[in-house]
PDB file of N, CA and C in Angstrom:
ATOM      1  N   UNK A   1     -20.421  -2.015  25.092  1.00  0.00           N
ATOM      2  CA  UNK A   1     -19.134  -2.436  24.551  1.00  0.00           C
ATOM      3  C   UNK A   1     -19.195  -2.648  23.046  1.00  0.00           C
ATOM      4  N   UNK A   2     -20.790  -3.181  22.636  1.00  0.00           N
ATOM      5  CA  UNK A   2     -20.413  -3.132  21.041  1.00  0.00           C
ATOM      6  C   UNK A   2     -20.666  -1.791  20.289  1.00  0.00           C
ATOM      7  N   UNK A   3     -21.116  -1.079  20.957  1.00  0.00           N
ATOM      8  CA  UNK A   3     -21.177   0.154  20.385  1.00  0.00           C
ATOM      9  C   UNK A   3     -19.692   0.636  19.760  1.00  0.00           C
ATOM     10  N   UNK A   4     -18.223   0.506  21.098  1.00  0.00           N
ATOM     11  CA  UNK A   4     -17.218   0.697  20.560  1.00  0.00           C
ATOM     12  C   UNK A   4     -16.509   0.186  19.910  1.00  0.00           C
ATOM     13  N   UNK A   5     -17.141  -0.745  19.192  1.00  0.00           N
ATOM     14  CA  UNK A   5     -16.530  -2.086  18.614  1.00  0.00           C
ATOM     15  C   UNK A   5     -16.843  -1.383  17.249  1.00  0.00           C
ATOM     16  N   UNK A   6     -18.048  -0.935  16.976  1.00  0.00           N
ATOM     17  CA  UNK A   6     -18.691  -0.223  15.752  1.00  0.00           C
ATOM     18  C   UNK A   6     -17.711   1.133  15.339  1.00  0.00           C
ATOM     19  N   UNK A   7     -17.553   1.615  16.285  1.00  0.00           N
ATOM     20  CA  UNK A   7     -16.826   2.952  16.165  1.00  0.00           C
ATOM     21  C   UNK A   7     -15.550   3.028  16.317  1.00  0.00           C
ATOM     22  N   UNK A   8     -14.677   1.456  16.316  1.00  0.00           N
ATOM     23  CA  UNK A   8     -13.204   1.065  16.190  1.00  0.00           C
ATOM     24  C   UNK A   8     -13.060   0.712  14.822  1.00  0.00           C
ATOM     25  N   UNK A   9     -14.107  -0.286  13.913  1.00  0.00           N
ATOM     26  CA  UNK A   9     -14.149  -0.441  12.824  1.00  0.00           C
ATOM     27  C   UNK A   9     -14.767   0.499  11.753  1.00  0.00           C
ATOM     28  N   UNK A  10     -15.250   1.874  11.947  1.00  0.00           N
ATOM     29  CA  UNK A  10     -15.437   2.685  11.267  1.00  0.00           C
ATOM     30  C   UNK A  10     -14.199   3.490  11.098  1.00  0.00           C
ATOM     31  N   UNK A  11     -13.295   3.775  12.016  1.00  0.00           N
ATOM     32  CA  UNK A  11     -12.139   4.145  12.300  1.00  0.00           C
ATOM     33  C   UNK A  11     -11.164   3.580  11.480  1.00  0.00           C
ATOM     34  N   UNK A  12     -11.139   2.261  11.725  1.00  0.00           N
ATOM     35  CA  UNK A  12      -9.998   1.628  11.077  1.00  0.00           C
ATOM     36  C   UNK A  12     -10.565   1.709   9.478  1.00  0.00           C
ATOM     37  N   UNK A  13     -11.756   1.346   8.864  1.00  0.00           N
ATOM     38  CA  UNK A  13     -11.912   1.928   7.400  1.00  0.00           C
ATOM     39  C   UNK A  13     -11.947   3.025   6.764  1.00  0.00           C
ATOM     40  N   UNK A  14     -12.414   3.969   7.640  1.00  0.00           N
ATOM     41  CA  UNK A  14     -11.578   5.198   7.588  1.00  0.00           C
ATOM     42  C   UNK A  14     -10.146   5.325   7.366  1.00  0.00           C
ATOM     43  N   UNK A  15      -9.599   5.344   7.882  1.00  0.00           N
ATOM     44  CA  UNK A  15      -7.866   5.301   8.080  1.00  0.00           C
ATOM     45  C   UNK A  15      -7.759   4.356   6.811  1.00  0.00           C
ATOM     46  N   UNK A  16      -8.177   3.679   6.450  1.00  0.00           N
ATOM     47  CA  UNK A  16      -7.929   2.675   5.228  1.00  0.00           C
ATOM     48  C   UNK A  16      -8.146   3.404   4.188  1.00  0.00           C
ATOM     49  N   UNK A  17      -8.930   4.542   3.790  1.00  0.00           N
ATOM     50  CA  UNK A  17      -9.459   4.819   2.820  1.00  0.00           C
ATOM     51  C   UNK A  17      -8.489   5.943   2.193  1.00  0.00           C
ATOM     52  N   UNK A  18      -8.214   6.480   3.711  1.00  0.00           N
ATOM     53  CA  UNK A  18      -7.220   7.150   3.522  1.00  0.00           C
ATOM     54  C   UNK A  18      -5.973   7.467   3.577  1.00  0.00           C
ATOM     55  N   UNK A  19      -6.003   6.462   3.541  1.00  0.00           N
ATOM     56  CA  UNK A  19      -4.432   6.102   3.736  1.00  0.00           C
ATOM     57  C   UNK A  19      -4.115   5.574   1.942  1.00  0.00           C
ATOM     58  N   UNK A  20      -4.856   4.690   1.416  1.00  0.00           N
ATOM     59  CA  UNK A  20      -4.853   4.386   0.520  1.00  0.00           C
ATOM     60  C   UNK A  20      -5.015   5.349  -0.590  1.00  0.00           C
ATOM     61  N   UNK A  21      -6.251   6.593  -0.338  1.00  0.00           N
ATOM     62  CA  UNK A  21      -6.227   7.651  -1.028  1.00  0.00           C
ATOM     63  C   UNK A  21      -4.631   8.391  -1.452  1.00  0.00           C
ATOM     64  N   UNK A  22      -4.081   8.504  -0.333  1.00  0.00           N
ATOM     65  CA  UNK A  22      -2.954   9.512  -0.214  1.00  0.00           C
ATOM     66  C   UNK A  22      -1.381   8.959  -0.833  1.00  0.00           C
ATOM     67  N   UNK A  23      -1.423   7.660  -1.294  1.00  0.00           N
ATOM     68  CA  UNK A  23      -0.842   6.630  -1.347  1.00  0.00           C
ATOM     69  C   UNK A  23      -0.916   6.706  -2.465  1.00  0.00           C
ATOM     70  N   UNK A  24      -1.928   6.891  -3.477  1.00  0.00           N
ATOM     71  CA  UNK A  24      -2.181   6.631  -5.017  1.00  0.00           C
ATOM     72  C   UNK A  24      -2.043   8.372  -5.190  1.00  0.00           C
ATOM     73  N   UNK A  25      -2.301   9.110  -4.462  1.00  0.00           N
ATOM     74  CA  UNK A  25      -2.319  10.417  -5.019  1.00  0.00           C
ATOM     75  C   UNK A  25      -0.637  10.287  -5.297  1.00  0.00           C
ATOM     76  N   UNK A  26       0.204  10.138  -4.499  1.00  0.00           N
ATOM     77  CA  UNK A  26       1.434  10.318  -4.732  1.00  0.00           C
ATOM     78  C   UNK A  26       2.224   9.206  -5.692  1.00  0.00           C
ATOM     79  N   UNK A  27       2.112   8.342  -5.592  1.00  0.00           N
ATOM     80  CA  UNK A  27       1.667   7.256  -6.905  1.00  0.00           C
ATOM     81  C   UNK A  27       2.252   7.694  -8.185  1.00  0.00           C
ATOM     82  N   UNK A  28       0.755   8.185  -8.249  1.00  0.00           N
ATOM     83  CA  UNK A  28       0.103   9.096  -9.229  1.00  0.00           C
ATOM     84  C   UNK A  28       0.865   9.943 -10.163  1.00  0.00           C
ATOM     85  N   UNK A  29       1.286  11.190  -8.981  1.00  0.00           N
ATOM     86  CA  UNK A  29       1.753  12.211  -9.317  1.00  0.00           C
ATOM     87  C   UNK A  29       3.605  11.936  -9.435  1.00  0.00           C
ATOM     88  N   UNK A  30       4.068  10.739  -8.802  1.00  0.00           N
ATOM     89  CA  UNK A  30       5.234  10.974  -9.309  1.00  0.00           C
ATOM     90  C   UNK A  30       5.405   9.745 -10.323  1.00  0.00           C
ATOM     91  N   UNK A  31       4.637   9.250 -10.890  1.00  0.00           N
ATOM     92  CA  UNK A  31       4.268   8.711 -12.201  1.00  0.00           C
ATOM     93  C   UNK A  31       4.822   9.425 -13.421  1.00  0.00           C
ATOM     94  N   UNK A  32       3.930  10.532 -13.361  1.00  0.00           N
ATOM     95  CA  UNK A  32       3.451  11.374 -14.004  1.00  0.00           C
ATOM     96  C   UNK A  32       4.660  12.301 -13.922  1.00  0.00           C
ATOM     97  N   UNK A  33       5.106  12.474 -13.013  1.00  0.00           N
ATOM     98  CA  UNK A  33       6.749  13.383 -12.992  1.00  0.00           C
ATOM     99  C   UNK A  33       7.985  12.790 -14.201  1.00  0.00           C
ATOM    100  N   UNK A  34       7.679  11.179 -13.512  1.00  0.00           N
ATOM    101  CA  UNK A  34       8.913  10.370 -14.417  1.00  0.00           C
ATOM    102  C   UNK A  34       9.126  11.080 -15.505  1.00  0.00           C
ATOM    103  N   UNK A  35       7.151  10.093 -16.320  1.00  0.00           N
ATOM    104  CA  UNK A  35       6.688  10.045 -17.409  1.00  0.00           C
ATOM    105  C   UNK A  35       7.030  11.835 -18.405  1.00  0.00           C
ATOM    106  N   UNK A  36       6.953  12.927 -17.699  1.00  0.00           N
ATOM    107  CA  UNK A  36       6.991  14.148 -18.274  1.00  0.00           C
ATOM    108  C   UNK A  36       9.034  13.962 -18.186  1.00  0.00           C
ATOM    109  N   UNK A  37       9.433  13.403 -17.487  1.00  0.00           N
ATOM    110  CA  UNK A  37      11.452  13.597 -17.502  1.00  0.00           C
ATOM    111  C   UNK A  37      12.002  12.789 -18.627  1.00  0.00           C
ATOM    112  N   UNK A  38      11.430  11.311 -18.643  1.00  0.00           N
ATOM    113  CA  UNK A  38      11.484  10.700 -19.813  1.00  0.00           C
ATOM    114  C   UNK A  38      10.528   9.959 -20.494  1.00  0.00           C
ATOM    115  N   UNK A  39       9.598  10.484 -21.109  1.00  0.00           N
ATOM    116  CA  UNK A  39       8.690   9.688 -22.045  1.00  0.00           C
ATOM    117  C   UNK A  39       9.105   8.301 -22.280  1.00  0.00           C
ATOM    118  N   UNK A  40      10.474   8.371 -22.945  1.00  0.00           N
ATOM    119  CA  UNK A  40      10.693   6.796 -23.469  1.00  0.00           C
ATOM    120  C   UNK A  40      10.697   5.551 -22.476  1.00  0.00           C
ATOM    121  N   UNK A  41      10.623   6.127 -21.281  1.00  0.00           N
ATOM    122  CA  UNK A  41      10.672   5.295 -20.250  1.00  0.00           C
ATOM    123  C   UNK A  41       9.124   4.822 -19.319  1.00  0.00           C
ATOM    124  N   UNK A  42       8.355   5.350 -20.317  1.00  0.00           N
ATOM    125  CA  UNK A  42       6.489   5.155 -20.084  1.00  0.00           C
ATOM    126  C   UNK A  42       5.954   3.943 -19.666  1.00  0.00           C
ATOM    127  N   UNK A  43       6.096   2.529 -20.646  1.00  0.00           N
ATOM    128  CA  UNK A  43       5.838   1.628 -20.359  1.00  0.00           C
ATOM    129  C   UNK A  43       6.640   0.768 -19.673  1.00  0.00           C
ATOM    130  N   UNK A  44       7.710   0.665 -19.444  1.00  0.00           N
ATOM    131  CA  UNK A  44       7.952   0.171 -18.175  1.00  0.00           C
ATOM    132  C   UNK A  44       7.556   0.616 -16.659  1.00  0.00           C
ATOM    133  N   UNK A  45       7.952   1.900 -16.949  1.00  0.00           N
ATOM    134  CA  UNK A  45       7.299   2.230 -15.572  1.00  0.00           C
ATOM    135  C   UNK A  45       5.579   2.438 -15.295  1.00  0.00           C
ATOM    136  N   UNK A  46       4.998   1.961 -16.336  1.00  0.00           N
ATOM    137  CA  UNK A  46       3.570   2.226 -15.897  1.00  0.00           C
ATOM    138  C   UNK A  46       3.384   0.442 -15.438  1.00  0.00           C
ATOM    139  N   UNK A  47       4.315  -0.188 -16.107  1.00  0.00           N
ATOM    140  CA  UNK A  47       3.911  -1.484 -15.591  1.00  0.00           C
ATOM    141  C   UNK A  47       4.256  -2.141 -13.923  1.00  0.00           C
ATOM    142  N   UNK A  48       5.739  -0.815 -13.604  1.00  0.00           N
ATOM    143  CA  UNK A  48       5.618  -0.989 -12.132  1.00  0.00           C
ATOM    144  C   UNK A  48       4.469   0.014 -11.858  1.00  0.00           C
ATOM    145  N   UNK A  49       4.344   0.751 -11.859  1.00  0.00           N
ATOM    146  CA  UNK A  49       3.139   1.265 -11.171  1.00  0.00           C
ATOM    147  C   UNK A  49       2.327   0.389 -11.059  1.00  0.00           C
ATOM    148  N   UNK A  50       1.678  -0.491 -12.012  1.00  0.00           N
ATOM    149  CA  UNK A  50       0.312  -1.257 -11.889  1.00  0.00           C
ATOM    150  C   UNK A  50       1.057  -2.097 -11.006  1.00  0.00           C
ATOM    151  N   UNK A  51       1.771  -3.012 -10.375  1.00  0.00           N
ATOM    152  CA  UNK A  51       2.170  -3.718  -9.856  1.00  0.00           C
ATOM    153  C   UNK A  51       2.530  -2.756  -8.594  1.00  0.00           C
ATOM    154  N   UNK A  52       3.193  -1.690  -7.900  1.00  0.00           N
ATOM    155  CA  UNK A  52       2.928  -1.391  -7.341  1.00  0.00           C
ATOM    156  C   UNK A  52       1.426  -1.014  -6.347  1.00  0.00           C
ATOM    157  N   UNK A  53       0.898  -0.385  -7.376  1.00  0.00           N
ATOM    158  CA  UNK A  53      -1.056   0.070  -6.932  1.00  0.00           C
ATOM    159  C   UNK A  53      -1.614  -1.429  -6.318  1.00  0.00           C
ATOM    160  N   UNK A  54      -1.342  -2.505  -7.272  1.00  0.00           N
ATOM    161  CA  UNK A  54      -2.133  -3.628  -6.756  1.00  0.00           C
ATOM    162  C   UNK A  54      -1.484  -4.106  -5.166  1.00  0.00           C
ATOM    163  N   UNK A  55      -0.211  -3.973  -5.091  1.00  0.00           N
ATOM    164  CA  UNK A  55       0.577  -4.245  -3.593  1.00  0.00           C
ATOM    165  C   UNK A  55      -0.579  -3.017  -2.689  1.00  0.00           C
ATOM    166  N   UNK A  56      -0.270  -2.045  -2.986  1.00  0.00           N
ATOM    167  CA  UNK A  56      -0.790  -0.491  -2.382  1.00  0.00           C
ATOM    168  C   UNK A  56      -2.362  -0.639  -1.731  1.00  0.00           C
ATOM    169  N   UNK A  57      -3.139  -1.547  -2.921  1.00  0.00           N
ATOM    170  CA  UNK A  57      -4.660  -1.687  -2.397  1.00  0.00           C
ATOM    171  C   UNK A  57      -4.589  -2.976  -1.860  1.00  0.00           C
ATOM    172  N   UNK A  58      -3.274  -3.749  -1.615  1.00  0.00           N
ATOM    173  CA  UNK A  58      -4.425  -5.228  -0.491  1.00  0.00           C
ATOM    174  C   UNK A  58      -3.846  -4.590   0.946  1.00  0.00           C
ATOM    175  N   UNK A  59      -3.533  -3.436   0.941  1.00  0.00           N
ATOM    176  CA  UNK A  59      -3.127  -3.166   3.022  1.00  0.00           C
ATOM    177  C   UNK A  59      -4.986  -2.527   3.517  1.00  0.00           C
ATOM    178  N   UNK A  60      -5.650  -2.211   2.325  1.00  0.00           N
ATOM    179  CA  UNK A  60      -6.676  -1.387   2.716  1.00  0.00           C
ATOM    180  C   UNK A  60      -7.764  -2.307   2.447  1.00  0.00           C
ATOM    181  N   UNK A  61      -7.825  -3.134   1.733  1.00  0.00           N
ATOM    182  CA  UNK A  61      -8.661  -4.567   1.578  1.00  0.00           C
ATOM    183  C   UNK A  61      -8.393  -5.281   2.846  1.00  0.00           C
ATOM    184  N   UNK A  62      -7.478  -5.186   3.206  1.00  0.00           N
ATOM    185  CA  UNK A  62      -7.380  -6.171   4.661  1.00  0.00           C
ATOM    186  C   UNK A  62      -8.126  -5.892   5.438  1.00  0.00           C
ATOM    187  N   UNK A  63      -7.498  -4.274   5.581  1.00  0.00           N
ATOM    188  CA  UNK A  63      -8.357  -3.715   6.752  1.00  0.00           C
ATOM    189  C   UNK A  63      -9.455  -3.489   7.093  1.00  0.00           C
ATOM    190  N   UNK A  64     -10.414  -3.405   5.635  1.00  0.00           N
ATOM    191  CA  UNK A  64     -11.909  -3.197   6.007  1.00  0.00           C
ATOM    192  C   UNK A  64     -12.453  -4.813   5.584  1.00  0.00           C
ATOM    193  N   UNK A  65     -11.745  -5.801   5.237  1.00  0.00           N
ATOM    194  CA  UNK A  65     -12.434  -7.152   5.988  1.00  0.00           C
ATOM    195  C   UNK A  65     -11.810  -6.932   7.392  1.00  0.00           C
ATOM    196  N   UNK A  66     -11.160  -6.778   8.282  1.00  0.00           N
ATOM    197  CA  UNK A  66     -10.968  -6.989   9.375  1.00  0.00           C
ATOM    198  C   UNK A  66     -11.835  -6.178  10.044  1.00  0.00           C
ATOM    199  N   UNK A  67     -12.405  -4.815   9.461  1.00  0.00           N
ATOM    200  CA  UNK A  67     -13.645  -3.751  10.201  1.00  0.00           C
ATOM    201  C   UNK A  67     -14.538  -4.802  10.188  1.00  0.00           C
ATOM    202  N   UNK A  68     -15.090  -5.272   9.170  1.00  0.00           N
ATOM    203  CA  UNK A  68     -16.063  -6.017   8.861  1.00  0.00           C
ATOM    204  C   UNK A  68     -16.432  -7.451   9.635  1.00  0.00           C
ATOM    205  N   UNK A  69     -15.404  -8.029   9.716  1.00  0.00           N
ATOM    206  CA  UNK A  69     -15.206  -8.733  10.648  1.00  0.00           C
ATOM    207  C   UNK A  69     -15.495  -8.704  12.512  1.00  0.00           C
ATOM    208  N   UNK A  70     -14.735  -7.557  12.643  1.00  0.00           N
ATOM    209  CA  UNK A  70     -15.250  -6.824  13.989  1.00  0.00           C
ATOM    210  C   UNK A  70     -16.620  -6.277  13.650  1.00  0.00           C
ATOM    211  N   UNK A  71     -17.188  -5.829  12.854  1.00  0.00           N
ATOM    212  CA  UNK A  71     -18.789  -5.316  13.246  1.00  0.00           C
ATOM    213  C   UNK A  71     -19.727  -6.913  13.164  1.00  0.00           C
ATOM    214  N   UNK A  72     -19.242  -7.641  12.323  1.00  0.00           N
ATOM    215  CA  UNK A  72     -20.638  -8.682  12.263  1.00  0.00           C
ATOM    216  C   UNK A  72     -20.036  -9.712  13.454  1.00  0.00           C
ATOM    217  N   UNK A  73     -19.003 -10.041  13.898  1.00  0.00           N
ATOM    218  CA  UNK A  73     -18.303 -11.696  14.786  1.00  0.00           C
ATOM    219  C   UNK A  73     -18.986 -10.710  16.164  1.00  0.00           C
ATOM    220  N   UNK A  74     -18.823  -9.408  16.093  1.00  0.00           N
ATOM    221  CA  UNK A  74     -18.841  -9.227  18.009  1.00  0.00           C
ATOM    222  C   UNK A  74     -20.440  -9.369  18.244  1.00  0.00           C
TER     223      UNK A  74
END
């Protein structure tokens, strides 16, 4: 049984990694769309972005303390 306990929390940080990957790629890229439509509008919107990204990375911080959690408590 703890074997699948190991291979539920590799799973779920997985899925975290990438989920989070795919999340900033698009981010990213429509950042970068704005930024090329209106320049003058750069620093505001890079400052939601950073405030966005930081919301974006605590769903994937959760999740691999909660892997982590399941590999060392079981």
């Amino acid at each position: 049984m703890a074997e699948l306990t190991f291979v539920a929390a590799g799973i779920m940080a997985g899925l975290a990694a990438l989920g989070a990957g795919i999340g900033f790629g698009l981010m990213g890229g429509r950042f970068l769309e704005s930024v090329a439509r209106q320049p003058e509008l750069q620093n505001m919107l890079q400052t939601k972005m950073f405030i966005i990204a930081g919301l974006l990375d605590a769903v994937p911080i959760i999740a691999i303390v909660l892997s982590m959690y399941l590999m060392f408590a079981a």
